[in-house]
PDB file of N, CA and C in Angstrom:
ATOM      1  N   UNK A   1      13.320   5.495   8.812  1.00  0.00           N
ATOM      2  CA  UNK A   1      12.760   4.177   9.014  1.00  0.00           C
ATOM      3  C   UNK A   1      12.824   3.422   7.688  1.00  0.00           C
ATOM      4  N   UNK A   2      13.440   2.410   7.920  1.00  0.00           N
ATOM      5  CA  UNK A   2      13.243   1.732   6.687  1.00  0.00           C
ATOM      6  C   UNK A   2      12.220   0.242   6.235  1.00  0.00           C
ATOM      7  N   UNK A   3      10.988   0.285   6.957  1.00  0.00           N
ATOM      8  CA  UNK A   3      10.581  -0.957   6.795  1.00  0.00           C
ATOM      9  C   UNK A   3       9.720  -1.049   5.061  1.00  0.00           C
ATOM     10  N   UNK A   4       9.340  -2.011   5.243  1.00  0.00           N
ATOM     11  CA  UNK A   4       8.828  -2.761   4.027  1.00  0.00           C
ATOM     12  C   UNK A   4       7.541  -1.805   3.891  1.00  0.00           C
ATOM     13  N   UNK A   5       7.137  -1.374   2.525  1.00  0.00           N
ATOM     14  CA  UNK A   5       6.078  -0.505   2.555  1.00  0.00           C
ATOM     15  C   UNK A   5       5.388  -1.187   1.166  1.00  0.00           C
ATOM     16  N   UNK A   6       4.097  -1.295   1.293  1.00  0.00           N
ATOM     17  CA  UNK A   6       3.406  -1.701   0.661  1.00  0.00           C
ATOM     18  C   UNK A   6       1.707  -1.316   0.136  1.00  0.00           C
ATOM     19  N   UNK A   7       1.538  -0.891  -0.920  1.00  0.00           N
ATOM     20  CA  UNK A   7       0.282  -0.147  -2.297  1.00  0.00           C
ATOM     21  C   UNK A   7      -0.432  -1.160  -2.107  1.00  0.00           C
ATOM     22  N   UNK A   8      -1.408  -1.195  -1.666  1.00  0.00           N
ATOM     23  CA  UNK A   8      -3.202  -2.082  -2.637  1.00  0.00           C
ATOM     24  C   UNK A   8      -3.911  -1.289  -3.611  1.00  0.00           C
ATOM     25  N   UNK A   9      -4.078  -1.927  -4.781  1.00  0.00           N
ATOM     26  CA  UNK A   9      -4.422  -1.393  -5.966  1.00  0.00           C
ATOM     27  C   UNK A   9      -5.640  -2.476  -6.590  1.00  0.00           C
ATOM     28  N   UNK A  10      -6.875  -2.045  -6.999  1.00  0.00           N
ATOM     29  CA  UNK A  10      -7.371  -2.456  -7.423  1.00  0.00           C
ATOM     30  C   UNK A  10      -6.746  -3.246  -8.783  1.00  0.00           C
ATOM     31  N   UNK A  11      -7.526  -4.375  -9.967  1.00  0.00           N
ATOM     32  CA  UNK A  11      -6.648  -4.454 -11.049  1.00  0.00           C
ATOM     33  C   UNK A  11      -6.779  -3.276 -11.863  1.00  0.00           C
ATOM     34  N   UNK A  12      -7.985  -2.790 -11.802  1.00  0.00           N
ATOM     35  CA  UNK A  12      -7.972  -1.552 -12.864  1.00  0.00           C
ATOM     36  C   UNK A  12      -7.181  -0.032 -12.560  1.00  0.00           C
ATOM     37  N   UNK A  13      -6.696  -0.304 -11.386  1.00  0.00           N
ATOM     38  CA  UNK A  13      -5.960   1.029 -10.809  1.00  0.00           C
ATOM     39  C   UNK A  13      -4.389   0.358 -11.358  1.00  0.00           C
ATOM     40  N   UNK A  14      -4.064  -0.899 -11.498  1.00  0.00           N
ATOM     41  CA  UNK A  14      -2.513  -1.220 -12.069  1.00  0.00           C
ATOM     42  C   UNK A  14      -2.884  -0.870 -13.246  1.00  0.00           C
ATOM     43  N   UNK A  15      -3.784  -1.036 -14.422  1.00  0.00           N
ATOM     44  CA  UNK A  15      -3.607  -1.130 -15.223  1.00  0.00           C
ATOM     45  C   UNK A  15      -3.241   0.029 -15.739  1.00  0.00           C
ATOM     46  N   UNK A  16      -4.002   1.313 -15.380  1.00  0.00           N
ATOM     47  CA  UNK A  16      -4.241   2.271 -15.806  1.00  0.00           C
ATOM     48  C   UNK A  16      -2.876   3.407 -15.285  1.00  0.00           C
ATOM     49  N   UNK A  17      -2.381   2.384 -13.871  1.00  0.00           N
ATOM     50  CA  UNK A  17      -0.455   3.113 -13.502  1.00  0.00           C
ATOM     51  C   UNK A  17       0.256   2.005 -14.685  1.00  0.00           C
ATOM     52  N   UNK A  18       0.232   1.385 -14.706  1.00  0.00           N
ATOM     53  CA  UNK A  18       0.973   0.530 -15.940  1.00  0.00           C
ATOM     54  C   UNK A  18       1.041   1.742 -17.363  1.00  0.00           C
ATOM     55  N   UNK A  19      -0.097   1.919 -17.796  1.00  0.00           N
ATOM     56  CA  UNK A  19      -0.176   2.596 -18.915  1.00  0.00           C
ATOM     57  C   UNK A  19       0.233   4.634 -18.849  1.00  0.00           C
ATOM     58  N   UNK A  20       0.140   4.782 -17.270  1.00  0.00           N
ATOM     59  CA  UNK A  20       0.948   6.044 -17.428  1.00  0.00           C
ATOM     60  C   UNK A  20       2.137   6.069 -16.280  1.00  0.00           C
ATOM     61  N   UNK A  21       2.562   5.267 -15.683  1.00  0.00           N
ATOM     62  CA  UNK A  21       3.945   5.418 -15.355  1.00  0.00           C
ATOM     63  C   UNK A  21       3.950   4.937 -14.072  1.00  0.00           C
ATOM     64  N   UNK A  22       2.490   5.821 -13.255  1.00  0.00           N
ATOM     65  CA  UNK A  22       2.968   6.046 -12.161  1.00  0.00           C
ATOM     66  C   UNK A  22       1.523   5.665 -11.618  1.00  0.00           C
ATOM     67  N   UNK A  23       1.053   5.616 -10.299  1.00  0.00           N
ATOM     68  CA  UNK A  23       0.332   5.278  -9.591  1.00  0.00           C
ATOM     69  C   UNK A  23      -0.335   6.407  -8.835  1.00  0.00           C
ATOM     70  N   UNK A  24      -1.901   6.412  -9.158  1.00  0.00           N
ATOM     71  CA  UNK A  24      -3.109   7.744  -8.760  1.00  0.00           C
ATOM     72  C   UNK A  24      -4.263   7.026  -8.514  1.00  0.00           C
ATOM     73  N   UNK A  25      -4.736   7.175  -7.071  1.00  0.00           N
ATOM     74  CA  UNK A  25      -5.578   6.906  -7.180  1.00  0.00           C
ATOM     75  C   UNK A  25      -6.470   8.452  -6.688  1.00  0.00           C
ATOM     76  N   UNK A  26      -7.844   7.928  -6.132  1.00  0.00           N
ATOM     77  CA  UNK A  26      -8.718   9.132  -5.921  1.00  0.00           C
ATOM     78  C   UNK A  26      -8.355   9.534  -4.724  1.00  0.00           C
ATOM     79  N   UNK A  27      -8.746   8.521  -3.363  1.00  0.00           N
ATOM     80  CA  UNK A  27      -8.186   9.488  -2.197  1.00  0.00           C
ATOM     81  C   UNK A  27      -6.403   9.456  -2.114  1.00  0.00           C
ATOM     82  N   UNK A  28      -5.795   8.861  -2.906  1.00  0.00           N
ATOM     83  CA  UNK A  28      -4.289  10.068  -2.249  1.00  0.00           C
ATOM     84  C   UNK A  28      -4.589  11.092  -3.087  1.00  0.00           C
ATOM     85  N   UNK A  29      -5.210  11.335  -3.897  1.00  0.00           N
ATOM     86  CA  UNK A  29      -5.145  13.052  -4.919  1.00  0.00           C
ATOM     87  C   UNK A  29      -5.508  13.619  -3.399  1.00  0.00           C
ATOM     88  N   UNK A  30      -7.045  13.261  -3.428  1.00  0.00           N
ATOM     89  CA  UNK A  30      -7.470  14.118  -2.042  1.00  0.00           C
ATOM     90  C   UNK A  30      -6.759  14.281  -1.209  1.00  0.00           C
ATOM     91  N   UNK A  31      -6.379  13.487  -0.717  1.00  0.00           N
ATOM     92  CA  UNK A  31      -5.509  13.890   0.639  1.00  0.00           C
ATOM     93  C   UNK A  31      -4.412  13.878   0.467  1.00  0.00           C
ATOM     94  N   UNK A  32      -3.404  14.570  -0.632  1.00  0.00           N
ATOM     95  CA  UNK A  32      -2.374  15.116  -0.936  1.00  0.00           C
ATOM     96  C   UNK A  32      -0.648  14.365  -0.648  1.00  0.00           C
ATOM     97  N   UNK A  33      -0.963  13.003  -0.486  1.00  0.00           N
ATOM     98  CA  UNK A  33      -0.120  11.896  -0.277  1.00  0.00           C
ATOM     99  C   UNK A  33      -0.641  10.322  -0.847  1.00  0.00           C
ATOM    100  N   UNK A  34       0.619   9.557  -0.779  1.00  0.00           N
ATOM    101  CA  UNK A  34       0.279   8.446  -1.496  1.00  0.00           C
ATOM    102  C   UNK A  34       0.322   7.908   0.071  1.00  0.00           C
ATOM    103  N   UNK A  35      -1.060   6.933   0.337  1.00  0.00           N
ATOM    104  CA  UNK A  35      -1.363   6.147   1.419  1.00  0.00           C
ATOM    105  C   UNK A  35      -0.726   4.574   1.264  1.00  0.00           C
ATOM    106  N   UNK A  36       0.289   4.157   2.082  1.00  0.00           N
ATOM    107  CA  UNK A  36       0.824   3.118   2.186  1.00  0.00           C
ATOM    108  C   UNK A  36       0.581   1.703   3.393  1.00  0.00           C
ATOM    109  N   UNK A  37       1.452   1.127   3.740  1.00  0.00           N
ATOM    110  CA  UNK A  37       1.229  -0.098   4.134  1.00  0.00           C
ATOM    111  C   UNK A  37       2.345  -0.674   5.042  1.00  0.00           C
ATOM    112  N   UNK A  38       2.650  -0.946   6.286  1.00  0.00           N
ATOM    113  CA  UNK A  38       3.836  -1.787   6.342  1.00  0.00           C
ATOM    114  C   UNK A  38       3.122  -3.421   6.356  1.00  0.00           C
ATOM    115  N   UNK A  39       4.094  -4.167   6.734  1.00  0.00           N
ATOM    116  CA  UNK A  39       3.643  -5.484   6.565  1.00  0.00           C
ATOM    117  C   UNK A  39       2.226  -6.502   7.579  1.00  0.00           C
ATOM    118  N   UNK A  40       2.911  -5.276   8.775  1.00  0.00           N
ATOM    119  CA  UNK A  40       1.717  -5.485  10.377  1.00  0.00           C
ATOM    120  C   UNK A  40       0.247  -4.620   9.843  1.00  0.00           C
ATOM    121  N   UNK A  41      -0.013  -3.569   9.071  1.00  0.00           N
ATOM    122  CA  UNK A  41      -1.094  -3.273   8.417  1.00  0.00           C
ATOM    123  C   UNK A  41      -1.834  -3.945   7.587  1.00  0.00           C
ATOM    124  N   UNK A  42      -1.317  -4.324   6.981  1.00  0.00           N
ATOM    125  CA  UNK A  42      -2.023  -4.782   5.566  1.00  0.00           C
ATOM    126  C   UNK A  42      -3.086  -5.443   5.699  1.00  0.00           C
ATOM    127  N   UNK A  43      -3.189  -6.735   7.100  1.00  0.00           N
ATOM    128  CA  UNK A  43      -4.684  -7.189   7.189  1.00  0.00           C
ATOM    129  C   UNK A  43      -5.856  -6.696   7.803  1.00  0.00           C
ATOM    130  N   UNK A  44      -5.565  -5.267   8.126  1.00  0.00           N
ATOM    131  CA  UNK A  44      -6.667  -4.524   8.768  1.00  0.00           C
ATOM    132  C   UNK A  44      -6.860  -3.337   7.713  1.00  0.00           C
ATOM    133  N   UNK A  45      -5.654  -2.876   6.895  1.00  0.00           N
ATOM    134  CA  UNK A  45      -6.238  -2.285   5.596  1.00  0.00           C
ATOM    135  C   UNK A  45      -6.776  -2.792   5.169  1.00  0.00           C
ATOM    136  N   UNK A  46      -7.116  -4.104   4.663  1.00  0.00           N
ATOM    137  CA  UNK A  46      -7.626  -5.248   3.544  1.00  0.00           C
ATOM    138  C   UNK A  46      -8.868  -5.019   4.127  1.00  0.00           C
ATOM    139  N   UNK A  47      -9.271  -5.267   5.679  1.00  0.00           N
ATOM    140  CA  UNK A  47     -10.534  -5.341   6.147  1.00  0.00           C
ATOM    141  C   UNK A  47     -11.184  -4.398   5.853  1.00  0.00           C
ATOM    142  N   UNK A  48     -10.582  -3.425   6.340  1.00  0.00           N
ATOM    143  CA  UNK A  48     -11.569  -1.999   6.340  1.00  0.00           C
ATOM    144  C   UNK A  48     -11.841  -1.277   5.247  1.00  0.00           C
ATOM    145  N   UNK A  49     -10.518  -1.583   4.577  1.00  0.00           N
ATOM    146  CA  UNK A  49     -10.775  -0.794   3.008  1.00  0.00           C
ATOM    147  C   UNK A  49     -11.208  -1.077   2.080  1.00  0.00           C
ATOM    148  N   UNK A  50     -11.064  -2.408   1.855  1.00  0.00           N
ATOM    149  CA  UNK A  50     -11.271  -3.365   0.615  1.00  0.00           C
ATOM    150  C   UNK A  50     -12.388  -4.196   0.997  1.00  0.00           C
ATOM    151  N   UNK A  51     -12.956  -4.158   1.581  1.00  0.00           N
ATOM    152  CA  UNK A  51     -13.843  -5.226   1.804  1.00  0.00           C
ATOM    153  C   UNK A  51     -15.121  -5.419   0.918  1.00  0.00           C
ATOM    154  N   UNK A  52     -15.022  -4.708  -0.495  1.00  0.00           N
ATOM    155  CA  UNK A  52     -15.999  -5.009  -1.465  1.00  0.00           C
ATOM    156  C   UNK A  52     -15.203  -5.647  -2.406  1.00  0.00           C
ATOM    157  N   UNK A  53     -14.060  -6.062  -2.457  1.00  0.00           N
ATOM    158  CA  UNK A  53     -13.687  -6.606  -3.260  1.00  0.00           C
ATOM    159  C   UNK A  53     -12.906  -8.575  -3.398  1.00  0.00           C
ATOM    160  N   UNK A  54     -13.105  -9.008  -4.656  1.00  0.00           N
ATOM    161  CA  UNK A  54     -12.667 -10.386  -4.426  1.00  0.00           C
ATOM    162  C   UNK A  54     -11.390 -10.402  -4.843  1.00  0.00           C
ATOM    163  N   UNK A  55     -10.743  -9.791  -5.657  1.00  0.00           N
ATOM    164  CA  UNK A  55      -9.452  -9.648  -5.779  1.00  0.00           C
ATOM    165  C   UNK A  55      -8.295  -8.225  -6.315  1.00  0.00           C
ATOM    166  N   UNK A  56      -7.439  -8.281  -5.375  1.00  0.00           N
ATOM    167  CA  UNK A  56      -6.554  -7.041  -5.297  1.00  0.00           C
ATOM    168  C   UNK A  56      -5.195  -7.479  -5.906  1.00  0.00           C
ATOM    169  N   UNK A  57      -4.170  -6.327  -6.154  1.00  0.00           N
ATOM    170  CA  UNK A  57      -3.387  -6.289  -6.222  1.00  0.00           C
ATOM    171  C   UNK A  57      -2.648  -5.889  -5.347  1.00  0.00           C
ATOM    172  N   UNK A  58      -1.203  -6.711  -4.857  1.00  0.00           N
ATOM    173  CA  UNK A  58      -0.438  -6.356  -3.993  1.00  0.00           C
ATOM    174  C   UNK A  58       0.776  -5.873  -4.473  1.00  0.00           C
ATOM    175  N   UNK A  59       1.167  -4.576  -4.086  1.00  0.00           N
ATOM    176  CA  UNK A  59       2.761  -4.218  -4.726  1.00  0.00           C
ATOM    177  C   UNK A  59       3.720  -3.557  -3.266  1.00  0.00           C
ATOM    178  N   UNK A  60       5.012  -3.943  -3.253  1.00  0.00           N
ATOM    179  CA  UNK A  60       5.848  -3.729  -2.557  1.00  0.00           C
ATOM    180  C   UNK A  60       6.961  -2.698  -2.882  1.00  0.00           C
ATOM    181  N   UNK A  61       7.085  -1.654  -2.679  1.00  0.00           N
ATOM    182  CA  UNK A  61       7.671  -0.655  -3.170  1.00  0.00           C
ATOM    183  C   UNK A  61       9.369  -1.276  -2.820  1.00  0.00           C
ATOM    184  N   UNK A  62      10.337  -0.366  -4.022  1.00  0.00           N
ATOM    185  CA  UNK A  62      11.533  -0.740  -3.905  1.00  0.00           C
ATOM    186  C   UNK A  62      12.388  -0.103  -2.007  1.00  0.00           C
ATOM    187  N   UNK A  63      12.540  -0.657  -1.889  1.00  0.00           N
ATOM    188  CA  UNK A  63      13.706   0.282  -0.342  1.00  0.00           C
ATOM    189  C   UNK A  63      14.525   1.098  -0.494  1.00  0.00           C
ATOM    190  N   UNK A  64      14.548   2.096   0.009  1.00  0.00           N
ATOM    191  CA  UNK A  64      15.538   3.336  -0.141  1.00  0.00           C
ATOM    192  C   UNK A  64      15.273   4.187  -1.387  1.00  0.00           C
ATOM    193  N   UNK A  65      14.578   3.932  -1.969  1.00  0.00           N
ATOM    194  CA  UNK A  65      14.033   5.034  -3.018  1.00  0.00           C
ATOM    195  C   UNK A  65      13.015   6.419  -2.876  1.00  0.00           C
ATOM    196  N   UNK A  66      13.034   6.688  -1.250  1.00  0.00           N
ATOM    197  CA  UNK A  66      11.799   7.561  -1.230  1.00  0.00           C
ATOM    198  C   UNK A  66      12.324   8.641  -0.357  1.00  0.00           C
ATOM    199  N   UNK A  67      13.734   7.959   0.606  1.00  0.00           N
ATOM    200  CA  UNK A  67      14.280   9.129   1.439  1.00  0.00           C
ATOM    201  C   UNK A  67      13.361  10.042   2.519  1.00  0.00           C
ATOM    202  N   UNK A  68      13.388  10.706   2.125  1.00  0.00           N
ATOM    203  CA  UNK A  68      12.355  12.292   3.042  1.00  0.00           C
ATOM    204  C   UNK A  68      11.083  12.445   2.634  1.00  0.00           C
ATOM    205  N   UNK A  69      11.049  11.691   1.318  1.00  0.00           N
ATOM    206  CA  UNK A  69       9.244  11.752   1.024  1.00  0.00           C
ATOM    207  C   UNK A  69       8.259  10.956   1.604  1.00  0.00           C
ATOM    208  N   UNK A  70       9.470   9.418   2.278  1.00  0.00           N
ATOM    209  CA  UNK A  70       8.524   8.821   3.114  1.00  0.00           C
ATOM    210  C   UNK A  70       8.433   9.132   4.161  1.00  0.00           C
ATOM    211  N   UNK A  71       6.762   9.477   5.165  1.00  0.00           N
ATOM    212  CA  UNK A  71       7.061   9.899   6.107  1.00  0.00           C
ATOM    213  C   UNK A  71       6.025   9.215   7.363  1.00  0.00           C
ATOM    214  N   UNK A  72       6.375   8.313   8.354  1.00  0.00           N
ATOM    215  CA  UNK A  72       5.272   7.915   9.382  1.00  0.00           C
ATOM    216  C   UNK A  72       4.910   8.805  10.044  1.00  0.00           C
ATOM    217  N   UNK A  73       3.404   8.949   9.954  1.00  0.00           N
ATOM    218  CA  UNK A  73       2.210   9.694  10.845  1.00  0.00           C
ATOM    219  C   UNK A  73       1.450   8.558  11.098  1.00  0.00           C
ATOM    220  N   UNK A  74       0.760   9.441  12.497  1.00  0.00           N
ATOM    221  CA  UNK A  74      -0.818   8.941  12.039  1.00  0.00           C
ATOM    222  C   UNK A  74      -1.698   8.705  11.212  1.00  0.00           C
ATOM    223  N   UNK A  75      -3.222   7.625  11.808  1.00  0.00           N
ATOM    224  CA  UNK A  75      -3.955   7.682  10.240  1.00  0.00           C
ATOM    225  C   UNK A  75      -4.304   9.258  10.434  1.00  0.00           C
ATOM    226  N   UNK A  76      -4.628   9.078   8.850  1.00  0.00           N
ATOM    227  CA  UNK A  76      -5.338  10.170   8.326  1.00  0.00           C
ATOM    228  C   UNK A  76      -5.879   9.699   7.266  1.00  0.00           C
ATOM    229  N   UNK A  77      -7.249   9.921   7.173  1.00  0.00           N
ATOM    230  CA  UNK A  77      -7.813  10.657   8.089  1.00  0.00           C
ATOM    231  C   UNK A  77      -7.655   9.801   9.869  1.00  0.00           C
ATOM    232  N   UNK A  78      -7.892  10.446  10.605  1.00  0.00           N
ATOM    233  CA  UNK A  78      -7.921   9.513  12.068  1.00  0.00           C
ATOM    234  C   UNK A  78      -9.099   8.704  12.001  1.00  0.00           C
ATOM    235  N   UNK A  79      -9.093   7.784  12.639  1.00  0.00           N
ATOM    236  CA  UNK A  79     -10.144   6.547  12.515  1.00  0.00           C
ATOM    237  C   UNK A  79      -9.551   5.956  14.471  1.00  0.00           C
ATOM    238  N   UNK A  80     -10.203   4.847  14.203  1.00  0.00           N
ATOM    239  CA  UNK A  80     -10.253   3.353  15.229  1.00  0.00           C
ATOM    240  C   UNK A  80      -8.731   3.237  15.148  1.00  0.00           C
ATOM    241  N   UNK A  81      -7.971   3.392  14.231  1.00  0.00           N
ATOM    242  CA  UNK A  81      -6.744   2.719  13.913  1.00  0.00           C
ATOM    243  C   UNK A  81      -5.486   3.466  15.062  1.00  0.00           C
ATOM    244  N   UNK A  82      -3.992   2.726  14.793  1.00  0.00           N
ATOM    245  CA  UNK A  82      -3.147   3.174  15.929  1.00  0.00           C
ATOM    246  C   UNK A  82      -2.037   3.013  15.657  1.00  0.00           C
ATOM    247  N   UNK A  83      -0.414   3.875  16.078  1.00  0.00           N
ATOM    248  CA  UNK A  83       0.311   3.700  15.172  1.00  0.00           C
ATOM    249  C   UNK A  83       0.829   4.661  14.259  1.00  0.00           C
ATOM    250  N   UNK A  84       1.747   4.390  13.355  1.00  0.00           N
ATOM    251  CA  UNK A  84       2.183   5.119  12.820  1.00  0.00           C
ATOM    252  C   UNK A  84       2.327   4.701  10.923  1.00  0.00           C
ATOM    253  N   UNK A  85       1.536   5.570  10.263  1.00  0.00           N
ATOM    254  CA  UNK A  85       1.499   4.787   8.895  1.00  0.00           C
ATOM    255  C   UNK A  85       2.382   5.398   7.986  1.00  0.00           C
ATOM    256  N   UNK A  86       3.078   4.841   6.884  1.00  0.00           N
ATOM    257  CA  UNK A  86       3.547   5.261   5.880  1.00  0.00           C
ATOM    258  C   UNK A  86       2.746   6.049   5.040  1.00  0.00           C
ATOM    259  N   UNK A  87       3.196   6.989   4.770  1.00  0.00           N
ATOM    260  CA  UNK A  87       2.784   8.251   3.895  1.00  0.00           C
ATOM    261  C   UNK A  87       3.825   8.642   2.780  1.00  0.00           C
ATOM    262  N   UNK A  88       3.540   8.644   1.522  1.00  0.00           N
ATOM    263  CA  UNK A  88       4.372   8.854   0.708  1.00  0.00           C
ATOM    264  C   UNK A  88       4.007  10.318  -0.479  1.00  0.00           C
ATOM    265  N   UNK A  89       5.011  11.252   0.494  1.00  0.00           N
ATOM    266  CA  UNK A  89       4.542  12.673  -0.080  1.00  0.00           C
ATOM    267  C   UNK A  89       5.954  13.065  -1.914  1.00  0.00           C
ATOM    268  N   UNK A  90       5.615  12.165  -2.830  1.00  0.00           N
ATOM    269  CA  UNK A  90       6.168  12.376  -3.733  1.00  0.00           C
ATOM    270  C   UNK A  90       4.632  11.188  -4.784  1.00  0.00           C
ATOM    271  N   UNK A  91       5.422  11.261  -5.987  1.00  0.00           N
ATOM    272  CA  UNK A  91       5.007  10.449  -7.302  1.00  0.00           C
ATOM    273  C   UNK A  91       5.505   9.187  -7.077  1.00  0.00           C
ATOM    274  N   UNK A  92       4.499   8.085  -7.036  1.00  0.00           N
ATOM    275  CA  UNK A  92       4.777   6.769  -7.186  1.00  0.00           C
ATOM    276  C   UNK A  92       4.768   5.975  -8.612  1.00  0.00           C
ATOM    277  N   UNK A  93       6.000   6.293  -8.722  1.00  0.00           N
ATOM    278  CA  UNK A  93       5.868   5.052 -10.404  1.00  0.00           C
ATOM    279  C   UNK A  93       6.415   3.488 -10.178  1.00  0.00           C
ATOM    280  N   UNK A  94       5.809   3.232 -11.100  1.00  0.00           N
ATOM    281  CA  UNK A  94       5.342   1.991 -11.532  1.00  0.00           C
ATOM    282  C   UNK A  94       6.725   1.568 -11.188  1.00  0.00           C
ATOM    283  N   UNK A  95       8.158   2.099 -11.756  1.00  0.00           N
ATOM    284  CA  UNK A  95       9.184   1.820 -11.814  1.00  0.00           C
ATOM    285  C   UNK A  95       9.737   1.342 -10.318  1.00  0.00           C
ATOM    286  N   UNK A  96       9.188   1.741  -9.348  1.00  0.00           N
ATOM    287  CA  UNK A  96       9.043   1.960  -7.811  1.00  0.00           C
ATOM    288  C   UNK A  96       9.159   0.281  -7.483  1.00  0.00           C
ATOM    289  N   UNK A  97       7.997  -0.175  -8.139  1.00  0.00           N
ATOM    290  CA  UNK A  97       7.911  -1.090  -7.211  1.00  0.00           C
ATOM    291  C   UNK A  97       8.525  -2.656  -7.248  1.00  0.00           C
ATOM    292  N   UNK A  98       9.002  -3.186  -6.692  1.00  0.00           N
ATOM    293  CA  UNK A  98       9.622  -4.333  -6.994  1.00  0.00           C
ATOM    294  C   UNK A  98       8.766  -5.687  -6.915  1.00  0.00           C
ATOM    295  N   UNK A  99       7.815  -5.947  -6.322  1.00  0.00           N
ATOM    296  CA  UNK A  99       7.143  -7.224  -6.506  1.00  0.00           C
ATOM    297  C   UNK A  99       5.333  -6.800  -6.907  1.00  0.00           C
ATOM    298  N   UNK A 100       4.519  -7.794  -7.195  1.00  0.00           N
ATOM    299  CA  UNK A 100       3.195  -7.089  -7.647  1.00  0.00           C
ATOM    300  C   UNK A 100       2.692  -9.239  -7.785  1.00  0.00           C
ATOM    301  N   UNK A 101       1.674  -8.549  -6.182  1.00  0.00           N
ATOM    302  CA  UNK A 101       1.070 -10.517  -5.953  1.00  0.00           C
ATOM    303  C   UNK A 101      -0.121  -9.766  -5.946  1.00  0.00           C
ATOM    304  N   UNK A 102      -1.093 -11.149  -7.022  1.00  0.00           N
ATOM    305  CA  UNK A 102      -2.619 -10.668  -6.785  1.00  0.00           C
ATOM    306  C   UNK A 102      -2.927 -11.546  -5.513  1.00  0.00           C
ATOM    307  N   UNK A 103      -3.682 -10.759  -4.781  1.00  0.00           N
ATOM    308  CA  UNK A 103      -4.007 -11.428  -3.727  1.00  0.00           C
ATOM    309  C   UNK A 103      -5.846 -11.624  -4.123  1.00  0.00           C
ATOM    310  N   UNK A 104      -6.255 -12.349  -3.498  1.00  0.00           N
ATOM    311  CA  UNK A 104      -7.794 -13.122  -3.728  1.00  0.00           C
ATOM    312  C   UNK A 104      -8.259 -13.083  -2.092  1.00  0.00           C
ATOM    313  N   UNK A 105     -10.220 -12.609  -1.999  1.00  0.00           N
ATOM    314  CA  UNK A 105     -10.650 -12.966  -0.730  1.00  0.00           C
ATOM    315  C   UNK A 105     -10.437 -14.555   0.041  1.00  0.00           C
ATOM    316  N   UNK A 106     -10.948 -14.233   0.897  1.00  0.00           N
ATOM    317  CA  UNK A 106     -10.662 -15.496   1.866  1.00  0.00           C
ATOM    318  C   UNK A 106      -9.683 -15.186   2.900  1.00  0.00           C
ATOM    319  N   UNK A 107     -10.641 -13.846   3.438  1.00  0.00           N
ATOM    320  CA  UNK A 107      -9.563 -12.936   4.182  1.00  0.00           C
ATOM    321  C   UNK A 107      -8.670 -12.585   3.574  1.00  0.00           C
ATOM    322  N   UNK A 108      -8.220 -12.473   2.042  1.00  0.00           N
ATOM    323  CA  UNK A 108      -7.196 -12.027   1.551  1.00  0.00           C
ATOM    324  C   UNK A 108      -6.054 -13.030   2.164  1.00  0.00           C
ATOM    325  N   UNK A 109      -5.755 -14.101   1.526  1.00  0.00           N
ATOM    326  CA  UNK A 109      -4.565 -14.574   2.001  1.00  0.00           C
ATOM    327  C   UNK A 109      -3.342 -13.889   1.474  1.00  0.00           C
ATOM    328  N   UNK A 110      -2.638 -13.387   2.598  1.00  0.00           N
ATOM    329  CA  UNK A 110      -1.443 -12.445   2.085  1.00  0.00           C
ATOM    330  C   UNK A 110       0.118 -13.577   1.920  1.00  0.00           C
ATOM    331  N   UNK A 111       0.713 -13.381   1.291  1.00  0.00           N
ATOM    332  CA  UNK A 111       1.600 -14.217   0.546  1.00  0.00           C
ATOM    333  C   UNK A 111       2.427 -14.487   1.879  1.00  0.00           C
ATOM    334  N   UNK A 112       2.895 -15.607   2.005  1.00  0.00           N
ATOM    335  CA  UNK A 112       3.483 -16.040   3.402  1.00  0.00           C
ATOM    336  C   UNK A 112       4.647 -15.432   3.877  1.00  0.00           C
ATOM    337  N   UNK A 113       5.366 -14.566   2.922  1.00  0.00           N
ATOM    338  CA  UNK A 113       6.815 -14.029   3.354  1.00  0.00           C
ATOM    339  C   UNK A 113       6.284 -12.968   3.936  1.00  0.00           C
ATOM    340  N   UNK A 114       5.246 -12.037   3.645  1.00  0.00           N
ATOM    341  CA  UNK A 114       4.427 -10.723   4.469  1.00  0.00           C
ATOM    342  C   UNK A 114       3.770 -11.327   5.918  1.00  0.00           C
ATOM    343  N   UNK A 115       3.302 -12.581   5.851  1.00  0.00           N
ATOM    344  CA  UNK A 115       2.979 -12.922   6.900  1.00  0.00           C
ATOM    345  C   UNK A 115       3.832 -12.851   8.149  1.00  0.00           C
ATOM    346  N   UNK A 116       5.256 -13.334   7.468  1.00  0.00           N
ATOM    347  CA  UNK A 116       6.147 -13.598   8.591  1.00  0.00           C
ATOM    348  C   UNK A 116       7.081 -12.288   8.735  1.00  0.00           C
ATOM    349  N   UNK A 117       6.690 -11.372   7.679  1.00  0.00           N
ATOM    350  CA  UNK A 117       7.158 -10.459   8.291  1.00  0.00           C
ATOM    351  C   UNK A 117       6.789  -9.602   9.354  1.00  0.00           C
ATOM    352  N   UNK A 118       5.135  -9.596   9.555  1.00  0.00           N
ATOM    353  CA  UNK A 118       3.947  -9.195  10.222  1.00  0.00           C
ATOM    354  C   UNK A 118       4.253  -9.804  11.857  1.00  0.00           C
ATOM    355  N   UNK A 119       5.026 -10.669  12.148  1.00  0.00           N
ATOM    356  CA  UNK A 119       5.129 -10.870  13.436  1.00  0.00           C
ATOM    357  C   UNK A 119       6.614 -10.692  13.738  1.00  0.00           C
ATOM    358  N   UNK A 120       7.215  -9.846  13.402  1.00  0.00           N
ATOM    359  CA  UNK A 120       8.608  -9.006  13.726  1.00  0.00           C
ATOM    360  C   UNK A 120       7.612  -7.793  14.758  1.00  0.00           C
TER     361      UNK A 120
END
């Protein structure tokens, strides 16, 4: 599958993959994968996950760089949610990703090219 996959990162979670390469947060350690995004997710991740925060970082990983490590499952943990999510069972560096939009509350307005990708 090759769709558009996409990281929410706090600013202090870029800063701190900025300064070592690659991108860690607490629950992918735990749950032994990097938790991703396609473009039809992102405003119900934003809701559910982020919802203490006023502003995020948005990053869009490069295409074709992940092969067999990317892999769609279910959520996991299982929740309300439905579908099939990107899971990324390798190291995410910094080098990875090709775009990086801060996004701001107000429902998180997500940058209009994700929007329109969201109704494909």
């Amino acid at each position: 599958m090759s769709l558009d996959t996409y990281k929410i990162l706090t600013k202090k979670q870029w800063e701190k993959a900025q300064e070592i390469g690659c991108i860690k947060t607490s629950i992918d350690e735990k749950d032994g994968f990097v938790h991703l995004s396609t473009a039809a997710q992102l405003a119900a991740t934003l809701s559910f996950f982020f919802e203490d925060y006023e502003t995020l970082l948005l990053l869009e990983l490069k295409k074709n760089e992940f092969k067999e490590a990317l892999v769609f499952e279910l959520p996991f943990p299982e929740d309300h949610r439905s579908g099939r999510f990107p899971h990324l069972y390798s190291e995410l560096k910094v080098s990875q990703i090709s775009k990086v939009w801060e996004i701001k509350r107000g429902a998180f307005s997500l940058p209009k090219e994700l929007l329109l990708k969201a109704e494909h």
